[in-house]
ModelCIF file with pLDDT and N, C-alpha, C, O atoms, coordinates in Angstrom:
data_MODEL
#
_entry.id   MODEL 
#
_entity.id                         1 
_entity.type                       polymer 
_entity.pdbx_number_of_molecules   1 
#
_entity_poly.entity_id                      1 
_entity_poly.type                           'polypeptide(L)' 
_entity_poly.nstd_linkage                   no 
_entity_poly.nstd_monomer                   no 
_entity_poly.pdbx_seq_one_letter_code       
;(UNK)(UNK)(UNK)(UNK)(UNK)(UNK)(UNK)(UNK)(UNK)(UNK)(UNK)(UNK)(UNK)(UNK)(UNK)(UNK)
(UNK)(UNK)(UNK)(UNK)(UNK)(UNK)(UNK)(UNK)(UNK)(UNK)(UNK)(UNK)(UNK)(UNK)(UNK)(UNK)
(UNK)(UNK)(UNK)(UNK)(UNK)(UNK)(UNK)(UNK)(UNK)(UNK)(UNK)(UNK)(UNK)(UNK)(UNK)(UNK)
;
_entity_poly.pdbx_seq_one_letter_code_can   XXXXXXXXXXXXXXXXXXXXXXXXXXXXXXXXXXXXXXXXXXXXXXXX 
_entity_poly.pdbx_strand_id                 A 
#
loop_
_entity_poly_seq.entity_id 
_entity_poly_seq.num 
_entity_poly_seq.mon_id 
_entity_poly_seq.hetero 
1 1  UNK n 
1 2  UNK n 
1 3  UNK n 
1 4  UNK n 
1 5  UNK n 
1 6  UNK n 
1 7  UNK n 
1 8  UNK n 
1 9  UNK n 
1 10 UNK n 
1 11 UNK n 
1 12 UNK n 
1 13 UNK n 
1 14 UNK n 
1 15 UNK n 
1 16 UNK n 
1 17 UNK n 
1 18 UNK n 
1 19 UNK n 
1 20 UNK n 
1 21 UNK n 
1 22 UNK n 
1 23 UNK n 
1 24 UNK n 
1 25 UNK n 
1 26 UNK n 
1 27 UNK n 
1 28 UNK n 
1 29 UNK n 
1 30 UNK n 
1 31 UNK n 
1 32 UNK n 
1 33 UNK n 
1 34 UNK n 
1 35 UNK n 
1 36 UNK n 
1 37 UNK n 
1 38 UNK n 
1 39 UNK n 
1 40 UNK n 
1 41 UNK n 
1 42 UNK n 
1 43 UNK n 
1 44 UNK n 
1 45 UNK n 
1 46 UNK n 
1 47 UNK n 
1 48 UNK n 
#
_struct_asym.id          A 
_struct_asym.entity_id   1 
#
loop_
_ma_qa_metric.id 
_ma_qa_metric.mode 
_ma_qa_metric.name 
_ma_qa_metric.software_group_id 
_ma_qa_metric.type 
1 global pLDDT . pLDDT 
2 local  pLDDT . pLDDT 
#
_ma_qa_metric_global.metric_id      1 
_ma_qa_metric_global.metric_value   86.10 
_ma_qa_metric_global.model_id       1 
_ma_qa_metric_global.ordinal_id     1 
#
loop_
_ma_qa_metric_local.label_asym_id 
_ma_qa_metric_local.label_comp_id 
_ma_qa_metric_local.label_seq_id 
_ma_qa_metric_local.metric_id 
_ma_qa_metric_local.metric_value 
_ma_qa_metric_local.model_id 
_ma_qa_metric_local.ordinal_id 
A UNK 1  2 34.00 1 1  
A UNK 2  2 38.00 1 2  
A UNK 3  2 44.00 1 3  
A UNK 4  2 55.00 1 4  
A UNK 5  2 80.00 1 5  
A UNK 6  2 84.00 1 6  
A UNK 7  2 88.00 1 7  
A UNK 8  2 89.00 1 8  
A UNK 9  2 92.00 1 9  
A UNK 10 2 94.00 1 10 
A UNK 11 2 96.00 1 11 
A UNK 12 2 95.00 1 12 
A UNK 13 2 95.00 1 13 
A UNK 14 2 94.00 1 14 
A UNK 15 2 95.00 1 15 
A UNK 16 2 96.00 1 16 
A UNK 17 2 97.00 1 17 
A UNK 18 2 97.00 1 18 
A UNK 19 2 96.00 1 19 
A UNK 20 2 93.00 1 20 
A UNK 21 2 91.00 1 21 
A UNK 22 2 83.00 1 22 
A UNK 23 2 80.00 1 23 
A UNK 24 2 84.00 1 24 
A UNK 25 2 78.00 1 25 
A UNK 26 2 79.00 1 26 
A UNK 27 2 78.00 1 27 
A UNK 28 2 81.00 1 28 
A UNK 29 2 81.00 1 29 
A UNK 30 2 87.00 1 30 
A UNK 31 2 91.00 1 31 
A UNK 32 2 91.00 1 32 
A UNK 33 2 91.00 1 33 
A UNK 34 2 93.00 1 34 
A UNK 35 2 94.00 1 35 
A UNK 36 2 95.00 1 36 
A UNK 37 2 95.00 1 37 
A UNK 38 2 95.00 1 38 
A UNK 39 2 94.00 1 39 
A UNK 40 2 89.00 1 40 
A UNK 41 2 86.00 1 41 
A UNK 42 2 86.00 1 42 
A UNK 43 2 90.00 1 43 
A UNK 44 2 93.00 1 44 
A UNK 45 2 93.00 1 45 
A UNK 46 2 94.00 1 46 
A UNK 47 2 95.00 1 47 
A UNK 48 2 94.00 1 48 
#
loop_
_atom_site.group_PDB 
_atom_site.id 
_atom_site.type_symbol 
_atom_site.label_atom_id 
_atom_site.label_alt_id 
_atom_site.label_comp_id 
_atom_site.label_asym_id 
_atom_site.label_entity_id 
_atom_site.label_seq_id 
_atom_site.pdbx_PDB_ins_code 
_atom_site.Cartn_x 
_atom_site.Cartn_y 
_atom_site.Cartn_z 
_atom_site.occupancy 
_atom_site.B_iso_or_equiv 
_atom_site.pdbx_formal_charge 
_atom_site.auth_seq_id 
_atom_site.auth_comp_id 
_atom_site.auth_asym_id 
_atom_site.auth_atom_id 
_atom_site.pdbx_PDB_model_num 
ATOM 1   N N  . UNK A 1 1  ? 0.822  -1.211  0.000   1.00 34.00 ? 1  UNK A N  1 
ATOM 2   C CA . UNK A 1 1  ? 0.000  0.000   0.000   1.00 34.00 ? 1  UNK A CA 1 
ATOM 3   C C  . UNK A 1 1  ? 0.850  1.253   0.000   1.00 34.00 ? 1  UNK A C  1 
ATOM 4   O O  . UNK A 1 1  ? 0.582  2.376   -0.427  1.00 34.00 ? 1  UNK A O  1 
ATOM 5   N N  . UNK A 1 2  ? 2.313  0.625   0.783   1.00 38.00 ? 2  UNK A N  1 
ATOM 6   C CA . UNK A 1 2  ? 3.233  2.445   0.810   1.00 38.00 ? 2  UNK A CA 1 
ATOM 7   C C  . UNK A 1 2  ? 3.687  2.526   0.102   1.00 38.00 ? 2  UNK A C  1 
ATOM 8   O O  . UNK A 1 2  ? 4.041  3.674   -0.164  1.00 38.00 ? 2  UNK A O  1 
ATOM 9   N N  . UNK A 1 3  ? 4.127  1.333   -0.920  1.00 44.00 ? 3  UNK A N  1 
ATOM 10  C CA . UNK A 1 3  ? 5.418  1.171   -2.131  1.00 44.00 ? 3  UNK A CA 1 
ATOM 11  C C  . UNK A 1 3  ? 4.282  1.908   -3.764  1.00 44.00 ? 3  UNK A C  1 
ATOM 12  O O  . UNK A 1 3  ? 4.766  2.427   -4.770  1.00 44.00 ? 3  UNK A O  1 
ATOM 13  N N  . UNK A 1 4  ? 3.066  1.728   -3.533  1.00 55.00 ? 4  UNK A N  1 
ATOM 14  C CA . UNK A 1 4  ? 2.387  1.683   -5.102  1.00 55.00 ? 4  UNK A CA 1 
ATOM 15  C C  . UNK A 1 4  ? 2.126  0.550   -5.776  1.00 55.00 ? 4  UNK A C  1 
ATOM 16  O O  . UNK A 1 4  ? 2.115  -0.508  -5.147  1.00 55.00 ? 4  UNK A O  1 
ATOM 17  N N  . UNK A 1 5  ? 1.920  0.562   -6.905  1.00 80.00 ? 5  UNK A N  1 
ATOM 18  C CA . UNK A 1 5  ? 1.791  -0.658  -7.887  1.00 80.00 ? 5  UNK A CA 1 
ATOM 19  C C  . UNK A 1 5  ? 3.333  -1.421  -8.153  1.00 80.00 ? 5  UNK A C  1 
ATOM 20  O O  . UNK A 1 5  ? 4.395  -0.802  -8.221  1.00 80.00 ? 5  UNK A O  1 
ATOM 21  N N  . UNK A 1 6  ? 3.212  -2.577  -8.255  1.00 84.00 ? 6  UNK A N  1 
ATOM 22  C CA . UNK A 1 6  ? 4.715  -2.910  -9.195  1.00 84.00 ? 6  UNK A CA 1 
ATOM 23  C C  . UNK A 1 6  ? 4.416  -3.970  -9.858  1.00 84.00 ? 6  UNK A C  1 
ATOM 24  O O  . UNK A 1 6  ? 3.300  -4.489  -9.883  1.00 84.00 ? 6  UNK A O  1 
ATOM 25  N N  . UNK A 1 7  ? 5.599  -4.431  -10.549 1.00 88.00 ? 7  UNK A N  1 
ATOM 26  C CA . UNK A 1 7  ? 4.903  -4.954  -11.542 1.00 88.00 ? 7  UNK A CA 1 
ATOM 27  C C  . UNK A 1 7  ? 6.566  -5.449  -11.856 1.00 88.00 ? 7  UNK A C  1 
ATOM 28  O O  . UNK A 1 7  ? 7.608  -4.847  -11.596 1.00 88.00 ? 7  UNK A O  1 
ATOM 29  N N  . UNK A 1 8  ? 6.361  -6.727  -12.489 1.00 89.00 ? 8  UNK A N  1 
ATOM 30  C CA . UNK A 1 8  ? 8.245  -7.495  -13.313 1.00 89.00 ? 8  UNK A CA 1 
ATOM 31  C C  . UNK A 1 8  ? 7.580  -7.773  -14.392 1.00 89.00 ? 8  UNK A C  1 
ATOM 32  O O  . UNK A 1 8  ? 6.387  -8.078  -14.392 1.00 89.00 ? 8  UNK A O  1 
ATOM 33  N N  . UNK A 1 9  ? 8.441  -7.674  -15.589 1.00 92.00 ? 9  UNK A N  1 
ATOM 34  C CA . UNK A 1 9  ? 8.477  -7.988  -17.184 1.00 92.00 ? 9  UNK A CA 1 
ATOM 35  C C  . UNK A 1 9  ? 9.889  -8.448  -17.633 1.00 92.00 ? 9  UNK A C  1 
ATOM 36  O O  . UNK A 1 9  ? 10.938 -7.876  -17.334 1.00 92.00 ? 9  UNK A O  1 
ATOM 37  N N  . UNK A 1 10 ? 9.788  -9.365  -18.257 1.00 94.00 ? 10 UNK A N  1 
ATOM 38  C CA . UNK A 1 10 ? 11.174 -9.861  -19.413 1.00 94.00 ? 10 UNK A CA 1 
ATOM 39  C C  . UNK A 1 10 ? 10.867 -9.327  -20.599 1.00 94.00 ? 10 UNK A C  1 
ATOM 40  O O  . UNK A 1 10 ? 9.725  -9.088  -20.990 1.00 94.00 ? 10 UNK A O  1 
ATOM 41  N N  . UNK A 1 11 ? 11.651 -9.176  -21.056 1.00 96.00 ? 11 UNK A N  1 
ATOM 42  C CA . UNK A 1 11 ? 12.172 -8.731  -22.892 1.00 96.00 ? 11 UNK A CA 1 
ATOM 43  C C  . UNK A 1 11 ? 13.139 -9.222  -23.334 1.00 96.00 ? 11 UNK A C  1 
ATOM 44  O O  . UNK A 1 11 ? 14.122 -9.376  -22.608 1.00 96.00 ? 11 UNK A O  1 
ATOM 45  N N  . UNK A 1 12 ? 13.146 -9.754  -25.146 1.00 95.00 ? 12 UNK A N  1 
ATOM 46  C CA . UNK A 1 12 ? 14.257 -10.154 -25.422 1.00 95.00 ? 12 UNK A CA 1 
ATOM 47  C C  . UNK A 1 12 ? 15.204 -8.891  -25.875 1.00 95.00 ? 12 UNK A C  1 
ATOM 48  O O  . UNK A 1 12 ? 14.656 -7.890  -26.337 1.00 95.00 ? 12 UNK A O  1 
ATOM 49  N N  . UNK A 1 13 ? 16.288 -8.935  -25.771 1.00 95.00 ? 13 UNK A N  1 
ATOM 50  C CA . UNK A 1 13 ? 17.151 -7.768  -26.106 1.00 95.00 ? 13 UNK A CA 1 
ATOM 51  C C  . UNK A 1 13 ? 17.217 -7.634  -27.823 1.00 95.00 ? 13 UNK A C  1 
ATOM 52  O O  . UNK A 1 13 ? 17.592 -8.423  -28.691 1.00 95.00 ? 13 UNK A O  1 
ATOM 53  N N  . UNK A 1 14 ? 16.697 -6.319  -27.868 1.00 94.00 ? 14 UNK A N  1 
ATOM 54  C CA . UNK A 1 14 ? 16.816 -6.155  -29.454 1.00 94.00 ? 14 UNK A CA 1 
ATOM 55  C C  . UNK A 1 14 ? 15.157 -5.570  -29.622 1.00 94.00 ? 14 UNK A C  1 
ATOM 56  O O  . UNK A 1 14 ? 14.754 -4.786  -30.482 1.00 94.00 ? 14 UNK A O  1 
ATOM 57  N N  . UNK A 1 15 ? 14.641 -5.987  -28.907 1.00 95.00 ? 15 UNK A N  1 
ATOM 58  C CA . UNK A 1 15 ? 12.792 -5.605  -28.843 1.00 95.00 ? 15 UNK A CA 1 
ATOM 59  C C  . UNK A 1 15 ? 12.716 -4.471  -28.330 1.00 95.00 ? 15 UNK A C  1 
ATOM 60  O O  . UNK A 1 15 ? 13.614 -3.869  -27.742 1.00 95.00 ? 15 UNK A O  1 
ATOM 61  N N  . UNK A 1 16 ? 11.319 -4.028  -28.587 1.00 96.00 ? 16 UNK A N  1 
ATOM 62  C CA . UNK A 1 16 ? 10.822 -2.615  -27.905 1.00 96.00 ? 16 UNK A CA 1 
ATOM 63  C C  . UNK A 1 16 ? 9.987  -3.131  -26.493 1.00 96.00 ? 16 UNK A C  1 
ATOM 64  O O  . UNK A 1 16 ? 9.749  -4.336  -26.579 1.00 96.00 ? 16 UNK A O  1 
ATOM 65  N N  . UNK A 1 17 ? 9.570  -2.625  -25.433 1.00 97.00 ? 17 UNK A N  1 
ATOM 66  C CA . UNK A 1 17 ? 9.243  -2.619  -24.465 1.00 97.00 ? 17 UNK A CA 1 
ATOM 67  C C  . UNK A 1 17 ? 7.938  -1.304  -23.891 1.00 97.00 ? 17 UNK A C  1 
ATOM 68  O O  . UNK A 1 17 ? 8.091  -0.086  -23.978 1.00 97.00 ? 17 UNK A O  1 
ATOM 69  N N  . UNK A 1 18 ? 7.098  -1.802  -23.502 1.00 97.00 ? 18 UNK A N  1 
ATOM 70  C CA . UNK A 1 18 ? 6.225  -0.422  -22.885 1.00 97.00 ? 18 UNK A CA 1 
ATOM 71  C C  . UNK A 1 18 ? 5.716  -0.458  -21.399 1.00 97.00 ? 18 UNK A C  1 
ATOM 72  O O  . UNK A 1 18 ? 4.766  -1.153  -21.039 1.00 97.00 ? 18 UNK A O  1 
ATOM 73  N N  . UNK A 1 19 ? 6.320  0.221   -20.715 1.00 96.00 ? 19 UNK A N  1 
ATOM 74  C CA . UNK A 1 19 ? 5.856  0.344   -19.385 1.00 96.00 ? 19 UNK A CA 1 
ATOM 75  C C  . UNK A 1 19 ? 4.693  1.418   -18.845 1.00 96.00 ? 19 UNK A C  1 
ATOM 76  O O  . UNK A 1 19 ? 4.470  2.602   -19.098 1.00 96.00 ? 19 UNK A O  1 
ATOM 77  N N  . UNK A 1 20 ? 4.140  0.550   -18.088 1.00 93.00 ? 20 UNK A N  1 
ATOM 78  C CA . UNK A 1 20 ? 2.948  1.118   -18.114 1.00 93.00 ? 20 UNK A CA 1 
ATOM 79  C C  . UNK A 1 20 ? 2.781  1.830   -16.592 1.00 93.00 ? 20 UNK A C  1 
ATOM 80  O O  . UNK A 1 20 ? 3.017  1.050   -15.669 1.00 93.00 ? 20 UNK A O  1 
ATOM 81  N N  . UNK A 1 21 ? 2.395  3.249   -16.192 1.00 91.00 ? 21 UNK A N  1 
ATOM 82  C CA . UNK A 1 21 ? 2.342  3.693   -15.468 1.00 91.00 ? 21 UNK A CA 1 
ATOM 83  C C  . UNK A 1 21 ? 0.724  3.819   -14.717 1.00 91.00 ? 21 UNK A C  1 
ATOM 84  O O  . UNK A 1 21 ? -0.344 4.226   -15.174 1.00 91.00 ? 21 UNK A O  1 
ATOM 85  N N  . UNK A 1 22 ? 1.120  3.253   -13.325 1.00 83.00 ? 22 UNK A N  1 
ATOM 86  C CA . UNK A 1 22 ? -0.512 3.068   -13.377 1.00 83.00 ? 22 UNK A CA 1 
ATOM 87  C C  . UNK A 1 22 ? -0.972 4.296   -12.199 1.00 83.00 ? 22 UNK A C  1 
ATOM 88  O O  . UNK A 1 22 ? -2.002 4.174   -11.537 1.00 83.00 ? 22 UNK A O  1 
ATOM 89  N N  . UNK A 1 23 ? 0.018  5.553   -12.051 1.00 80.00 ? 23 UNK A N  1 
ATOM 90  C CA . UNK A 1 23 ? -1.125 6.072   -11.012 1.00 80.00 ? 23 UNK A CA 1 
ATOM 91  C C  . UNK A 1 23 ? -0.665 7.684   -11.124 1.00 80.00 ? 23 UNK A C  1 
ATOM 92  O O  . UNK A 1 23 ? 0.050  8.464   -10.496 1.00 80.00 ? 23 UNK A O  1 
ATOM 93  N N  . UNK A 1 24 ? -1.774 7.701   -12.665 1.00 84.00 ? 24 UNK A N  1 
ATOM 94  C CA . UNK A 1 24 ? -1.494 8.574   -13.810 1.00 84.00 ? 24 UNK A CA 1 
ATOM 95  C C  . UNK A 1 24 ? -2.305 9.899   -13.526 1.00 84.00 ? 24 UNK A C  1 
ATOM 96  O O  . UNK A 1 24 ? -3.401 9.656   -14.030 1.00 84.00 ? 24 UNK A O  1 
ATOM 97  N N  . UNK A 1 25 ? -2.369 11.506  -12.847 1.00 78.00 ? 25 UNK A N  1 
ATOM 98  C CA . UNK A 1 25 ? -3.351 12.071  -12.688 1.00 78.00 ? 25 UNK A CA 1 
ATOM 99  C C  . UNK A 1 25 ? -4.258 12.293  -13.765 1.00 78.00 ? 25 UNK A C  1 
ATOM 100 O O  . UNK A 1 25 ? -3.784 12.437  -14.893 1.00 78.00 ? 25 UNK A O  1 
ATOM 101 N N  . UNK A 1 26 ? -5.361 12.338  -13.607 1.00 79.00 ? 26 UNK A N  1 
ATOM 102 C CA . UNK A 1 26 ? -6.811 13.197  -14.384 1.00 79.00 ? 26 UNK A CA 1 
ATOM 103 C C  . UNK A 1 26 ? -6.343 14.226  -15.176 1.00 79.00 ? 26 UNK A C  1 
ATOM 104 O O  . UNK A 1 26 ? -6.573 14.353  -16.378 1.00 79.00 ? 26 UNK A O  1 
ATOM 105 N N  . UNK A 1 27 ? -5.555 15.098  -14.345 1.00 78.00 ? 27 UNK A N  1 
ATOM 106 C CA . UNK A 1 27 ? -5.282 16.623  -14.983 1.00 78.00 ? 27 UNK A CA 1 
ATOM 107 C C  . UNK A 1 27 ? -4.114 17.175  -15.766 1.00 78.00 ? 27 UNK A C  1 
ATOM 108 O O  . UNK A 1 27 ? -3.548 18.255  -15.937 1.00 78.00 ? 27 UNK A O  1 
ATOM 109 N N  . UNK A 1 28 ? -4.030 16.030  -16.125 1.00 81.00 ? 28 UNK A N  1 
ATOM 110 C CA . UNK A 1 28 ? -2.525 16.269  -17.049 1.00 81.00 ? 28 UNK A CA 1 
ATOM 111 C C  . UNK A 1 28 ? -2.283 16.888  -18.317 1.00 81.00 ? 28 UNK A C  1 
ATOM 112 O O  . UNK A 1 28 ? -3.050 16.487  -19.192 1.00 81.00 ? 28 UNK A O  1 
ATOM 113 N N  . UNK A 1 29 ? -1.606 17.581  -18.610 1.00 81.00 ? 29 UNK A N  1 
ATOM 114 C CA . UNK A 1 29 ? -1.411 17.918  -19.913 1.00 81.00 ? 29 UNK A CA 1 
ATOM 115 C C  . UNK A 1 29 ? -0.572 17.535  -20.497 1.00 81.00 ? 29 UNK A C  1 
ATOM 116 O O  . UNK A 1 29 ? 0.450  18.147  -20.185 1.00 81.00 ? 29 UNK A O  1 
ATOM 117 N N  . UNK A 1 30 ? -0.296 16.343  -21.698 1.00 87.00 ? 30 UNK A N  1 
ATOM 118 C CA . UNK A 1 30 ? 0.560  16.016  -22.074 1.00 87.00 ? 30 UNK A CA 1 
ATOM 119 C C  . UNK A 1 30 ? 1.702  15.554  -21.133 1.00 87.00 ? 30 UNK A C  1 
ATOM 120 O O  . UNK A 1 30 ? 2.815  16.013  -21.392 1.00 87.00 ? 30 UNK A O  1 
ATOM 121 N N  . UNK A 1 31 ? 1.552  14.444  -19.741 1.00 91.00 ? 31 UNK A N  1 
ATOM 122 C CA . UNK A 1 31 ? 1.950  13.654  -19.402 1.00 91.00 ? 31 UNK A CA 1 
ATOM 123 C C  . UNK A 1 31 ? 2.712  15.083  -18.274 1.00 91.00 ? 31 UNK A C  1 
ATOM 124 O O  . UNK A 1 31 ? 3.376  14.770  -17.286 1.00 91.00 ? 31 UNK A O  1 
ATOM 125 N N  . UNK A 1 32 ? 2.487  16.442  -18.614 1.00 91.00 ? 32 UNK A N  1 
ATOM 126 C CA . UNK A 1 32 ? 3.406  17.448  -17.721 1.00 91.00 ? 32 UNK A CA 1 
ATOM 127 C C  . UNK A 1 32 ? 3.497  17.322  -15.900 1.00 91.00 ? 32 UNK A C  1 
ATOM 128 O O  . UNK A 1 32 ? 4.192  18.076  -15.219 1.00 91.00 ? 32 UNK A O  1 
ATOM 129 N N  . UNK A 1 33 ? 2.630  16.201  -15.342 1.00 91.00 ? 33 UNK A N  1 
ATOM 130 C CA . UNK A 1 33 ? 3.141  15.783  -14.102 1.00 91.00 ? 33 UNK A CA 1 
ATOM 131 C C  . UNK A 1 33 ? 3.558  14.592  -13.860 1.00 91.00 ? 33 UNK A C  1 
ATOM 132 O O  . UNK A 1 33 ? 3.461  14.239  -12.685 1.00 91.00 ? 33 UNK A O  1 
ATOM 133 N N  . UNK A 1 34 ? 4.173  13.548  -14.904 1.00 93.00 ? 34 UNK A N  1 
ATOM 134 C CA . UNK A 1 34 ? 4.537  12.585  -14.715 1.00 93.00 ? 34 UNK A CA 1 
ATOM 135 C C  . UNK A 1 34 ? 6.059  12.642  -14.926 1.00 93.00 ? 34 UNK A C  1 
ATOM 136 O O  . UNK A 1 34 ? 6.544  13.205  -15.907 1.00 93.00 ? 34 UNK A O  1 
ATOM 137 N N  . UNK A 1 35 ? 6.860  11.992  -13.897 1.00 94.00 ? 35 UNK A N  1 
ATOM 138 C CA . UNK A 1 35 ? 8.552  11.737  -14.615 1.00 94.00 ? 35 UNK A CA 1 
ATOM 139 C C  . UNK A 1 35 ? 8.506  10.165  -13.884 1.00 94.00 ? 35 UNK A C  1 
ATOM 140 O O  . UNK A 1 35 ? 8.016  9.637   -12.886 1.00 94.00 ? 35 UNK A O  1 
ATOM 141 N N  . UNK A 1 36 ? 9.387  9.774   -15.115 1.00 95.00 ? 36 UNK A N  1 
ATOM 142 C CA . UNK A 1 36 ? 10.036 7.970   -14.959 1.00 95.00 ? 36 UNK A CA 1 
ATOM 143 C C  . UNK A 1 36 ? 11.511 8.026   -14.126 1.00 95.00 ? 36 UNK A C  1 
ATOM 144 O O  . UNK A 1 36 ? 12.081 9.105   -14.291 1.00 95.00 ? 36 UNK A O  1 
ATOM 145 N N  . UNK A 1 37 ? 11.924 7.478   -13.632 1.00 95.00 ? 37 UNK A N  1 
ATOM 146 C CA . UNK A 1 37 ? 13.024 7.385   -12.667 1.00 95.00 ? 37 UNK A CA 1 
ATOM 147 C C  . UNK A 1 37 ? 14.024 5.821   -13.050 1.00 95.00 ? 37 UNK A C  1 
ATOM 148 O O  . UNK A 1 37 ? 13.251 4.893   -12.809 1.00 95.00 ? 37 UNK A O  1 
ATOM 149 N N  . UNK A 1 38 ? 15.183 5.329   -13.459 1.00 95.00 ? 38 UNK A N  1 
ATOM 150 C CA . UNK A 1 38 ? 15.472 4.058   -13.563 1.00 95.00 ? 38 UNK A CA 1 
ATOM 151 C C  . UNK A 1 38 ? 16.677 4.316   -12.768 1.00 95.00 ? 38 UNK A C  1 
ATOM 152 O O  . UNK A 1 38 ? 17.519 5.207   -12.883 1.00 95.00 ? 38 UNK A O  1 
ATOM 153 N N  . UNK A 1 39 ? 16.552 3.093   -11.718 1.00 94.00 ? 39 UNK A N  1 
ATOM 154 C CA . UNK A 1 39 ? 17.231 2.418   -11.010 1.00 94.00 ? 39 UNK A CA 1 
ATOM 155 C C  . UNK A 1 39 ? 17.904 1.611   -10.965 1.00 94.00 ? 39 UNK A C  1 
ATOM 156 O O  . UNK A 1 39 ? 17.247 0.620   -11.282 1.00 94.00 ? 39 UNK A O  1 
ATOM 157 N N  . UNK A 1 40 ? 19.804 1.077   -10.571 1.00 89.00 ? 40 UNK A N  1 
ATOM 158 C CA . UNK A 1 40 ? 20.255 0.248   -11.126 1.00 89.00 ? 40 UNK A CA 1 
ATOM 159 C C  . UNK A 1 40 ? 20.421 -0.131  -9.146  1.00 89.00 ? 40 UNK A C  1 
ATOM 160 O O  . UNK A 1 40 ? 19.753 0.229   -8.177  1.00 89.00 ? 40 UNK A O  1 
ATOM 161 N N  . UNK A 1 41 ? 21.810 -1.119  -9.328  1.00 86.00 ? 41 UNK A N  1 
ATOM 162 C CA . UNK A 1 41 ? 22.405 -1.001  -7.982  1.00 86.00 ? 41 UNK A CA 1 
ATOM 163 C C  . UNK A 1 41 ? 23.316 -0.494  -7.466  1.00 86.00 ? 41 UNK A C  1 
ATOM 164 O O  . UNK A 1 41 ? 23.836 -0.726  -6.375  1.00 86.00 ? 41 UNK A O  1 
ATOM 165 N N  . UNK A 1 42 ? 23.711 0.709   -8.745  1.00 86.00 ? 42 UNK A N  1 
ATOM 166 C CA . UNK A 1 42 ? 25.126 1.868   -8.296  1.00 86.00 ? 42 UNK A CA 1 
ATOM 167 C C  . UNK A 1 42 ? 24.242 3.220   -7.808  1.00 86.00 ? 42 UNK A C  1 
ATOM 168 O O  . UNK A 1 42 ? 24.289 3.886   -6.774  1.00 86.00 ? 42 UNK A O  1 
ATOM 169 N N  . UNK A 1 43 ? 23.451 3.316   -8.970  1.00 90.00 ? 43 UNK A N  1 
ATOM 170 C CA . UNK A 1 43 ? 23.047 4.554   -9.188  1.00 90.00 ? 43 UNK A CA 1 
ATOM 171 C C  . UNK A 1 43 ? 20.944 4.495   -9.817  1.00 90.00 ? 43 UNK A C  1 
ATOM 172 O O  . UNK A 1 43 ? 20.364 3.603   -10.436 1.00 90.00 ? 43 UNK A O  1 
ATOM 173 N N  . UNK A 1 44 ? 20.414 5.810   -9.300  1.00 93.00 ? 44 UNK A N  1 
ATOM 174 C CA . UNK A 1 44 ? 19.306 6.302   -9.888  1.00 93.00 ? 44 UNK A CA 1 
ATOM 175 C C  . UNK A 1 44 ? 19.820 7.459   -11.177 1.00 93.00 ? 44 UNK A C  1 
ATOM 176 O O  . UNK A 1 44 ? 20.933 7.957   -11.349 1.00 93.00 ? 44 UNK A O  1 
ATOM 177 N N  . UNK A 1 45 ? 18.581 7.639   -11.945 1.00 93.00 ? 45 UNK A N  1 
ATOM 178 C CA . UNK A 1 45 ? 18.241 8.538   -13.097 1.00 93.00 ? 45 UNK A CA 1 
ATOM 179 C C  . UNK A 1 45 ? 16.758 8.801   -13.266 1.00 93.00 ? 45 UNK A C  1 
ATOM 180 O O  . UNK A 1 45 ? 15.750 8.096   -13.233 1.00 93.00 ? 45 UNK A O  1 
ATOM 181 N N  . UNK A 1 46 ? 17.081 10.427  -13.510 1.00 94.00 ? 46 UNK A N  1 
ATOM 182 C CA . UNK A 1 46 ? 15.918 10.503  -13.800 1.00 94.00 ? 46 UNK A CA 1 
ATOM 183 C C  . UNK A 1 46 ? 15.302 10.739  -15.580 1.00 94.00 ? 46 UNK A C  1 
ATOM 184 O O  . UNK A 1 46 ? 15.383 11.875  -16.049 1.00 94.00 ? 46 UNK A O  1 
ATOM 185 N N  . UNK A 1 47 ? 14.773 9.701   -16.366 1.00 95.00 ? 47 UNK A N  1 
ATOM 186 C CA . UNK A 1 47 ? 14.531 9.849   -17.832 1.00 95.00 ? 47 UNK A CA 1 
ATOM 187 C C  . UNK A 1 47 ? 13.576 10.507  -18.201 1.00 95.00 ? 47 UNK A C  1 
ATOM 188 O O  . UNK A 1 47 ? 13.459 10.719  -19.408 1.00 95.00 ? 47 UNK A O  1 
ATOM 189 N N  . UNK A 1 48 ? 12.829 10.910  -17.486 1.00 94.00 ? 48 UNK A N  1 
ATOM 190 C CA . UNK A 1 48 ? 11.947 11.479  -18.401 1.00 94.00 ? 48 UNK A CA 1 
ATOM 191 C C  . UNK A 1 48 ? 11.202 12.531  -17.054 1.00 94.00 ? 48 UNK A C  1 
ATOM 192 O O  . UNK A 1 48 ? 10.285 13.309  -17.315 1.00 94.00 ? 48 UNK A O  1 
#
């Protein structure tokens, strides 16, 4: 309930991939309150 949704997927390397964001506001304009974050085990980023 504190973490959000999650979710695991495989892909083969060389493919496209779509992740799906599930806790998307109503009032958005063109996605302008959403950012993606990727996480490794050195380091975070923020992509988008």
């Amino acid at each position: 309930a504190v973490t959000g949704q999650f979710s695991s997927i495989a892909v083969r390397d060389e493919d496209e991939v779509t992740l799906s964001c599930g806790n998307v506001r109503d009032d958005q304009d063109q996605c302008d309150s959403s950012s993606w974050l990727f996480t490794t085990t050195s380091n975070t980023i923020e992509l988008i």
